[in-house]
Protein backbone atom coordinates (compact mmCIF):
# COMPACT_ATOMS: atom_id res chain seq x y z
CA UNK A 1 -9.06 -1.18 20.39
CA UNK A 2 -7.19 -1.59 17.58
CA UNK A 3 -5.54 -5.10 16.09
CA UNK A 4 -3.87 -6.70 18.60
CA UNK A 5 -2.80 -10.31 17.59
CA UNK A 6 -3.42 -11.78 20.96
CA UNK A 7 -7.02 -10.23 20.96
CA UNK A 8 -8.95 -9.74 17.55
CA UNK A 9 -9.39 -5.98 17.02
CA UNK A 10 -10.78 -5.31 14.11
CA UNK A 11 -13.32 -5.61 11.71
CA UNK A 12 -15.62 -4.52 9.30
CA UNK A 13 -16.38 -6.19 5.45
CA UNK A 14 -17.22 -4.37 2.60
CA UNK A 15 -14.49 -2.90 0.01
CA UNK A 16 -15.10 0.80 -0.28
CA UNK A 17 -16.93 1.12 -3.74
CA UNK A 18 -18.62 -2.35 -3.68
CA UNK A 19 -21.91 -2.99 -4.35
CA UNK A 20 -24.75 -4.93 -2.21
CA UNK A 21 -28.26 -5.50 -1.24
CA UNK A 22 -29.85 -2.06 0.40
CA UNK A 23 -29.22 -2.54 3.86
CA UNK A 24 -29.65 0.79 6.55
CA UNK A 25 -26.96 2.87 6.46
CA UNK A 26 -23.79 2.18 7.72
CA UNK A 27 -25.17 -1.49 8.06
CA UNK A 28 -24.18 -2.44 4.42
CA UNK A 29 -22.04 -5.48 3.67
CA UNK A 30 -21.46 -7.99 0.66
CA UNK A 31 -20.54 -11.50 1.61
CA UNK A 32 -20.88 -13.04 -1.73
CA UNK A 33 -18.84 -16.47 -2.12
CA UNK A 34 -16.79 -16.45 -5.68
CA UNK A 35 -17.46 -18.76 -8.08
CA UNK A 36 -19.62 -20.03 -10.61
CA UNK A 37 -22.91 -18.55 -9.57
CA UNK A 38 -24.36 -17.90 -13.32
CA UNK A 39 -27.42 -20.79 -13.17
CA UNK A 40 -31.09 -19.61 -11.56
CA UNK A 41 -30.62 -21.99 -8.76
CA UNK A 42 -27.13 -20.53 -7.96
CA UNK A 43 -27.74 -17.04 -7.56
CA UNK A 44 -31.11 -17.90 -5.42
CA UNK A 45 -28.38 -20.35 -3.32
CA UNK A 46 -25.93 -17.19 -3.13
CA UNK A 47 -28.33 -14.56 -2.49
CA UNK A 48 -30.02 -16.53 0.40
CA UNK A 49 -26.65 -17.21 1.99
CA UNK A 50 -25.78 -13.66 1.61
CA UNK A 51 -28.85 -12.69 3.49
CA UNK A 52 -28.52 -15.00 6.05
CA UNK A 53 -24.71 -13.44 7.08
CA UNK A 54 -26.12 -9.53 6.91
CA UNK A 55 -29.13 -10.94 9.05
CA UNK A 56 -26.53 -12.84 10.96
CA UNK A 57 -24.41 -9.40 11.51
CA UNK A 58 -26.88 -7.44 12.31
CA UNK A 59 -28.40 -8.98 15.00
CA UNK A 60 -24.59 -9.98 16.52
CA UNK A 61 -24.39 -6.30 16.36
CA UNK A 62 -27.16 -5.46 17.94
CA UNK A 63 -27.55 -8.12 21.24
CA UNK A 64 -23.93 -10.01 21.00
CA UNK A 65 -23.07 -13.30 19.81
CA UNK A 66 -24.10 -15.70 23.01
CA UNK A 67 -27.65 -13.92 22.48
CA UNK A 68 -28.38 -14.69 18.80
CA UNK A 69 -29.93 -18.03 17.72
CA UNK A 70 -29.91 -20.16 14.73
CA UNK A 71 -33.86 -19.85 14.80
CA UNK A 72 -33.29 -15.62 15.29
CA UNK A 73 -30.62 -15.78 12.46
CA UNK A 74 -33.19 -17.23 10.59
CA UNK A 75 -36.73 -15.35 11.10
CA UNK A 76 -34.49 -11.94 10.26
CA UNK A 77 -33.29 -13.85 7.21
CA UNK A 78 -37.45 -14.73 5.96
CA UNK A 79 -36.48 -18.76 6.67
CA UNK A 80 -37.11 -20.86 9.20
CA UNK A 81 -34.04 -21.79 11.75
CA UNK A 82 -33.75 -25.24 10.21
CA UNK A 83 -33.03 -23.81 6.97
CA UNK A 84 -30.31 -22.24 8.25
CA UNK A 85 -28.53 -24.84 8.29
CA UNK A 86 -29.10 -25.92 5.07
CA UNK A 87 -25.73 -22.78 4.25
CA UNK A 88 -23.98 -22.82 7.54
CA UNK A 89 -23.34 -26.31 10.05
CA UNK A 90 -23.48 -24.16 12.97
CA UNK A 91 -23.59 -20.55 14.17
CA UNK A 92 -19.78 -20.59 14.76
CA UNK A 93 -19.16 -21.23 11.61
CA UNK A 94 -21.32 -17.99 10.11
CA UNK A 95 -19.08 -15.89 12.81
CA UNK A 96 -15.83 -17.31 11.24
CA UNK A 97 -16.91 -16.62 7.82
CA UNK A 98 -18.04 -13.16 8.56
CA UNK A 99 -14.88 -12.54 10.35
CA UNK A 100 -12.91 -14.66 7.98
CA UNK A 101 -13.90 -11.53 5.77
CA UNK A 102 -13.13 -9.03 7.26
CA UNK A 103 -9.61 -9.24 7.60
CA UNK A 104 -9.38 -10.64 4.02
CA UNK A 105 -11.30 -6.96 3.16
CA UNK A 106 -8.84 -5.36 4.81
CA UNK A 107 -5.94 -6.86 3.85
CA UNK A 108 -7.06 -6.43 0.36
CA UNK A 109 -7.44 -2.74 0.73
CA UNK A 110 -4.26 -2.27 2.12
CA UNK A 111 -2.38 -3.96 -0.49
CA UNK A 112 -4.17 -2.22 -3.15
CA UNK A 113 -3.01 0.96 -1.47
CA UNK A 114 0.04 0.14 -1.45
CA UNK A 115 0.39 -1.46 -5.08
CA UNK A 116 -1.67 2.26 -5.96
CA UNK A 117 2.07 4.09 -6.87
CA UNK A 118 1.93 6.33 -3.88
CA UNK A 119 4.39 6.68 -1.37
CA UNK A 120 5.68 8.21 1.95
CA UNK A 121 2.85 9.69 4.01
CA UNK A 122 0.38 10.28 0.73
CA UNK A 123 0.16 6.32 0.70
CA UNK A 124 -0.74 6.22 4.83
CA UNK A 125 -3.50 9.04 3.93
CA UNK A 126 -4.81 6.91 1.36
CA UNK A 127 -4.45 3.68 3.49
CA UNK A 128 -6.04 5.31 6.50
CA UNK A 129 -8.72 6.36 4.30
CA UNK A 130 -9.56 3.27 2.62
CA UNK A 131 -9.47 1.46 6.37
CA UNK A 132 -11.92 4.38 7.51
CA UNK A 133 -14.41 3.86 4.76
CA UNK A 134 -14.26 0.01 5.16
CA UNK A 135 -14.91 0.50 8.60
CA UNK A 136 -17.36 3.04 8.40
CA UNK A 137 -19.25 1.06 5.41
CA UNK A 138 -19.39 -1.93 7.80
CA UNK A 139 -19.96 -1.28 11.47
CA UNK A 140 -22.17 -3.92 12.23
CA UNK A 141 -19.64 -6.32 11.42
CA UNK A 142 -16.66 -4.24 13.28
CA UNK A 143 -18.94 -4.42 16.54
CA UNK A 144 -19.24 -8.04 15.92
CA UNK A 145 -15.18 -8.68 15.55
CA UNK A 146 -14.38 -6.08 18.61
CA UNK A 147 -16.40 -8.15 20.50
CA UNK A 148 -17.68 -11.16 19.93
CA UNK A 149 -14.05 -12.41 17.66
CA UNK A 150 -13.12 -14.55 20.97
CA UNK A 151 -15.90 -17.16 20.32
CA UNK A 152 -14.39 -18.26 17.17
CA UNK A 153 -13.23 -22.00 17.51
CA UNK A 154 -9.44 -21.93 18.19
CA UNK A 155 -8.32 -22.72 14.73
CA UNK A 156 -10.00 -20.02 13.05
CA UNK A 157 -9.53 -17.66 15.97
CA UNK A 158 -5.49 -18.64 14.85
CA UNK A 159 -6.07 -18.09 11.12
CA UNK A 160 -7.32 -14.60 11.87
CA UNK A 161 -4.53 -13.93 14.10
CA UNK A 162 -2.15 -14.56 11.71
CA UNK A 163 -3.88 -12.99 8.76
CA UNK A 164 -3.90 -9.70 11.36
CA UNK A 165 -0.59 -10.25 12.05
CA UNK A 166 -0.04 -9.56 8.18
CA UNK A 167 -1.82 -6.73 8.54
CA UNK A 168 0.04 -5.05 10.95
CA UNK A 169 3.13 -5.65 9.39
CA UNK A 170 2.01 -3.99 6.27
CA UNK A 171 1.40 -0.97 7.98
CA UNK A 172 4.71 -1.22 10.38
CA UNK A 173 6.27 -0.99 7.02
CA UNK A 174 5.05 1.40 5.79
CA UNK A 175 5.70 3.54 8.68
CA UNK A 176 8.93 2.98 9.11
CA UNK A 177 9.57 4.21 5.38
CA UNK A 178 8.20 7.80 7.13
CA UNK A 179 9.98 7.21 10.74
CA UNK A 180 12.70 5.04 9.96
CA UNK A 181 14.67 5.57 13.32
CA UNK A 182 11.61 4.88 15.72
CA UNK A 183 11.37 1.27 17.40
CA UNK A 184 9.45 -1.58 16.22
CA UNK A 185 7.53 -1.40 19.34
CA UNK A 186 7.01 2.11 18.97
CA UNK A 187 5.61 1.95 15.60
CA UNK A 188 3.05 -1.01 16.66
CA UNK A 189 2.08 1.13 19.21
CA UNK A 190 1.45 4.26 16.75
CA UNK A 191 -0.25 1.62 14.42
CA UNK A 192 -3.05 0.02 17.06
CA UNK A 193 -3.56 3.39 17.93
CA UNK A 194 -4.10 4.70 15.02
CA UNK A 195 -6.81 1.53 14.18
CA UNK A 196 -8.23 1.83 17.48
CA UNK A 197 -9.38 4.85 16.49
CA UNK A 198 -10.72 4.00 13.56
CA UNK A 199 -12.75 1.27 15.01
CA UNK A 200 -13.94 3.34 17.92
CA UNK A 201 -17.11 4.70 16.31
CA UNK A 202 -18.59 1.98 15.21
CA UNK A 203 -19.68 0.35 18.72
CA UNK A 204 -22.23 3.16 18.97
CA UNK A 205 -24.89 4.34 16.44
CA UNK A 206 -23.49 7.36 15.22
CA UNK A 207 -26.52 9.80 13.42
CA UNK A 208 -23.99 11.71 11.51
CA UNK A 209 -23.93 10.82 7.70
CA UNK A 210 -21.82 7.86 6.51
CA UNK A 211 -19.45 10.61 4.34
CA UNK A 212 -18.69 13.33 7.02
CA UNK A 213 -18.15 10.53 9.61
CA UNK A 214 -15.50 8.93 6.74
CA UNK A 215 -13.99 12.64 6.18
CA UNK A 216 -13.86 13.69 9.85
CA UNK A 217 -12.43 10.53 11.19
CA UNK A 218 -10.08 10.06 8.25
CA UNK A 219 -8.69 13.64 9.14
CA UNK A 220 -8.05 12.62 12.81
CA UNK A 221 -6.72 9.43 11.86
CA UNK A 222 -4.19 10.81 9.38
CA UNK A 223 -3.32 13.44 11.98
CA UNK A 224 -2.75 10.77 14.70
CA UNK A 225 -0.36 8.90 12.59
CA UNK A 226 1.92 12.11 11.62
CA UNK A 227 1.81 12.91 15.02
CA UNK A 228 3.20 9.63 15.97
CA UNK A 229 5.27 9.26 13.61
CA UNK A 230 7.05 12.70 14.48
């Protein structure tokens, strides 16, 4: 599955490079608000909420949204279920902020990419590989959006929509600089193809190393893309 603005596709929240709390691999994620976090009671504020999303993601990951409680969310986290609360009103809203931030991580990468100086198909390597390692980095949370995005209330389930509509664009765009007679439809279709598989691996545990999953997917990904792109 790959974006499809109709049906939330994809997922997965941690820039490539960033750093976070140990987590087991290819379950790593930061989801550290901004701001003014400098005071004692701040950071313990941030790095509890932080803990309760990975907890949150992980177990979303692992039995589906409809089966995870506030009170689950919470024992995973060290806190009661009550606490909980305390950071998030409701378990929707810790799904629409971890979701929230994963298309805001990809959009980010994707910009940077293409604000790197590279063009033509050297700029869709390096875009493909920067949404491969983002992916990879992050799978809990890309099993959570291919899944579980539809249980967002409607007006965040429209704010991602339209954020992955920018997505797609981006990369439309950019594809038509390399195939500049093909369709719009036909590039969309080259595009969610080219995500969907992507995306694919992370639905499954996967033993192989984070880095030669990153390298080998990267390489079919790229090779997808030239070879719809003609």
């Amino acid at each position: 599955m790959g974006l499809d603005v109709d049906r939330p596709g994809l997922c997965g929240f941690r820039r490539p490079g960033a750093t976070c709390r140990a987590l087991p691999e290819g379950e790593r994620m930061s989801v550290g608000d901004s701001g003014d976090m400098t005071s004692p009671k701040s950071a313990r504020t941030r790095e509890r909420r932080e803990l309760i999303l990975q907890s949150a993601a992980n177990l979303m990951a692992e039995r589906g949204y409809p089966s995870v409680s506030m009170t689950q969310i919470g024992a995973a986290a060290g806190i009661v279920g009550s606490a909980v609360y305390r950071h998030f009103d409701s378990k929707s809203t810790i799904l629409g902020t971890l979701l929230d931030r994963v298309v805001k991580t990809m959009l980010t990468g994707t910009r940077e990419a293409v604000a790197s100086g590279r063009t033509g198909i050297d700029l869709l390597d390096t875009m493909v590989l920067t949404q491969t390692r983002t992916a990879i980095e992050n799978r809990s949370l890309v099993a959570v959006y291919l899944r579980d995005a539809g249980n967002l209330p409607v007006d965040d389930l429209r704010s991602l929509r339209r954020q992955q509509r920018q997505l797609i664009e981006e990369w439309v765009f950019q594809c038509e600089a390399i195939s500049p007679y093909a369709s719009e439809s036909e590039l969309r279709t080259v595009v969610q193809a080219v995500l969907a598989l992507i995306n694919s691996v992370c639905t499954y545990d996967n033993p192989l190393p984070a880095d030669q999953q990153v390298a080998s997917l990267s390489r079919m990904a790229s090779g997808a893309l030239r070879a719809g792109l003609g």
